[in-house]
Every structure is written in structure tokens, then in C-alpha cells.
Protein backbone atom coordinates (compact mmCIF):
# COMPACT_ATOMS: atom_id res chain seq x y z
CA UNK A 1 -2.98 18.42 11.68
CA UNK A 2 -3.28 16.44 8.39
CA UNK A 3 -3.77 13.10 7.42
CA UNK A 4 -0.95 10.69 7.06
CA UNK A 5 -0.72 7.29 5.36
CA UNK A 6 -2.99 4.80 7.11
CA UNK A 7 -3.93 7.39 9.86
CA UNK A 8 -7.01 9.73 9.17
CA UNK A 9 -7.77 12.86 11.58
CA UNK A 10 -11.61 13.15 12.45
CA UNK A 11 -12.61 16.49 13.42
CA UNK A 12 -16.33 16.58 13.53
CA UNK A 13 -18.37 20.18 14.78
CA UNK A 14 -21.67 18.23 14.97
CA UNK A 15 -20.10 14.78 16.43
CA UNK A 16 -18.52 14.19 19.53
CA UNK A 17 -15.27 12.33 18.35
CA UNK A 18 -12.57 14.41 17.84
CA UNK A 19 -9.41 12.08 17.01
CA UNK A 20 -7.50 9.83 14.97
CA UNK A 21 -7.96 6.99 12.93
CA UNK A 22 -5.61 3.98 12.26
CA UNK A 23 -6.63 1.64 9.23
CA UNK A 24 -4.13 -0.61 7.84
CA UNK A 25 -4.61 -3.34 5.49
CA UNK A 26 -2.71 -6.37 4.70
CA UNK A 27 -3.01 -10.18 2.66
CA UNK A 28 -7.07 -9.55 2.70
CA UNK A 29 -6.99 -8.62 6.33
CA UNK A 30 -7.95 -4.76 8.15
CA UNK A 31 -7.60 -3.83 11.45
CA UNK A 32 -8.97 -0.94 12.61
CA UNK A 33 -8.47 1.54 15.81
CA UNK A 34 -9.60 4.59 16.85
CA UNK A 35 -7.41 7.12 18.83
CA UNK A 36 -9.77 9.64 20.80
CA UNK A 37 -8.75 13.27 21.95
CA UNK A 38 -10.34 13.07 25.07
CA UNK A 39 -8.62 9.51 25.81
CA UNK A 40 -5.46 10.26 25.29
CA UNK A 41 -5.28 13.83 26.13
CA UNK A 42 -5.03 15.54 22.73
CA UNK A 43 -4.77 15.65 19.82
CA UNK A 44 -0.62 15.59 19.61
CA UNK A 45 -0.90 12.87 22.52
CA UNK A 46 -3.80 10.66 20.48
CA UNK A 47 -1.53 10.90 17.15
CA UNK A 48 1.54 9.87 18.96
CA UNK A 49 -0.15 6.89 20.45
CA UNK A 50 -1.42 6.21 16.67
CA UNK A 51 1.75 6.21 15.05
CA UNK A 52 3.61 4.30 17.91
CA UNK A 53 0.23 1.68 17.34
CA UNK A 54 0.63 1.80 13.11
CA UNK A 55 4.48 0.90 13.92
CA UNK A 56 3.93 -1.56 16.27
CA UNK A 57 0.91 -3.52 13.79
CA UNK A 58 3.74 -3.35 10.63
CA UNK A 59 6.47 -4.72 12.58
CA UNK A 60 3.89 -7.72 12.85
CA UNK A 61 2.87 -7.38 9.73
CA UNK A 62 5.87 -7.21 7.67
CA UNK A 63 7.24 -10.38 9.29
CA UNK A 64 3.98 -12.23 9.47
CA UNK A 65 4.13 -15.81 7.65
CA UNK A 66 1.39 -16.51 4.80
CA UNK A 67 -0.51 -19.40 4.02
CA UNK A 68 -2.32 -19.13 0.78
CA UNK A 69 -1.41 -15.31 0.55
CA UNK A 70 -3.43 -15.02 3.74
CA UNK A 71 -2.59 -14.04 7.30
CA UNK A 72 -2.18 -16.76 9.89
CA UNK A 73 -5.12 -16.93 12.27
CA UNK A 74 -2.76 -16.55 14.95
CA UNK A 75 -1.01 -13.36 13.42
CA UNK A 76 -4.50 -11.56 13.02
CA UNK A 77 -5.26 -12.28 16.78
CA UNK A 78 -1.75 -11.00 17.63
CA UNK A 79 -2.39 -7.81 15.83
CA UNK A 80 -6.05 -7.26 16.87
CA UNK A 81 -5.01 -7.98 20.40
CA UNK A 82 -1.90 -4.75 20.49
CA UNK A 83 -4.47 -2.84 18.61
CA UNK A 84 -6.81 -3.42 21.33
CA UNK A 85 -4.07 -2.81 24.27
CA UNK A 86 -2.36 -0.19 22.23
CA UNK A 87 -2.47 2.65 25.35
């Protein structure tokens, strides 16, 4: 599996994650989740959950108000909070 646009694949011999990585950033702001294997089942099952997750943050993103070219307070809670309940 290779790396797609804001989602990195962590395969480690000598660690012990094994997953995926979402990173996105936007307006000065970068939230940040990690997608384990053994969480989710796999490694098709832990990418699916990332992508449905990266979709999910732009949607809130993309339609996100700015004040000073920033992120509202409230939008960077909203996103860290799906992030966080992202199953």
C-alpha cells in the first residue's frame, strides 16, 4: 500500500505501529490522527477508516469561516473532536 495525499503508511520492523497516518493542514492549523492495524483490523480496514476521517475533516474544512485567515476556535475543536471519535 502506498502513500496518498495527506495519509502516510507506517510500516515499522523494529516498532510496534503498523498503520496509517492522517495529517492535514489548513489557515495555520494541523490536526493529526493515527489509524492503527491492530485497531481497526488491518491494514485495508485502518486506511478505509483514514480516508472516510480525511473526508470527513475537509468537508469541515473547506466550509470553515476565517477570521484573520485563521480558523475559528470553534471550527478547530469541531475538527479535533471527529478526529478524535473518528471510529
Amino acid at each position: 500500500m502506498k502513500s496518498k495525499k495527506n495519509l502516510t503508511r507506517f510500516t515499522y520492523e523494529s516498532a510496534a505501529f503498523e498503520g496509517w497516518r492522517l495529517c492535514i493542514s489548513r489557515a495555520g492549523s494541523t490536526f493529526t490522527r493515527y489509524f492503527p492495524d491492530k485497531k481497526f483490523g488491518g491494514g485495508k480496514k485502518s486506511l478505509a477508516a483514514a480516508e472516510k476521517a480525511l473526508a470527513d475533516a475537509k468537508a469541515i474544512l473547506d466550509g470553515a469561516k476565517r477570521v484573520d485567515g485563521k480558523l475559528t476556535a470553534t471550527t478547530v475543536r469541531k475538527v479535533e473532536k471527529m478526529l478524535a471519535d473518528a471510529v
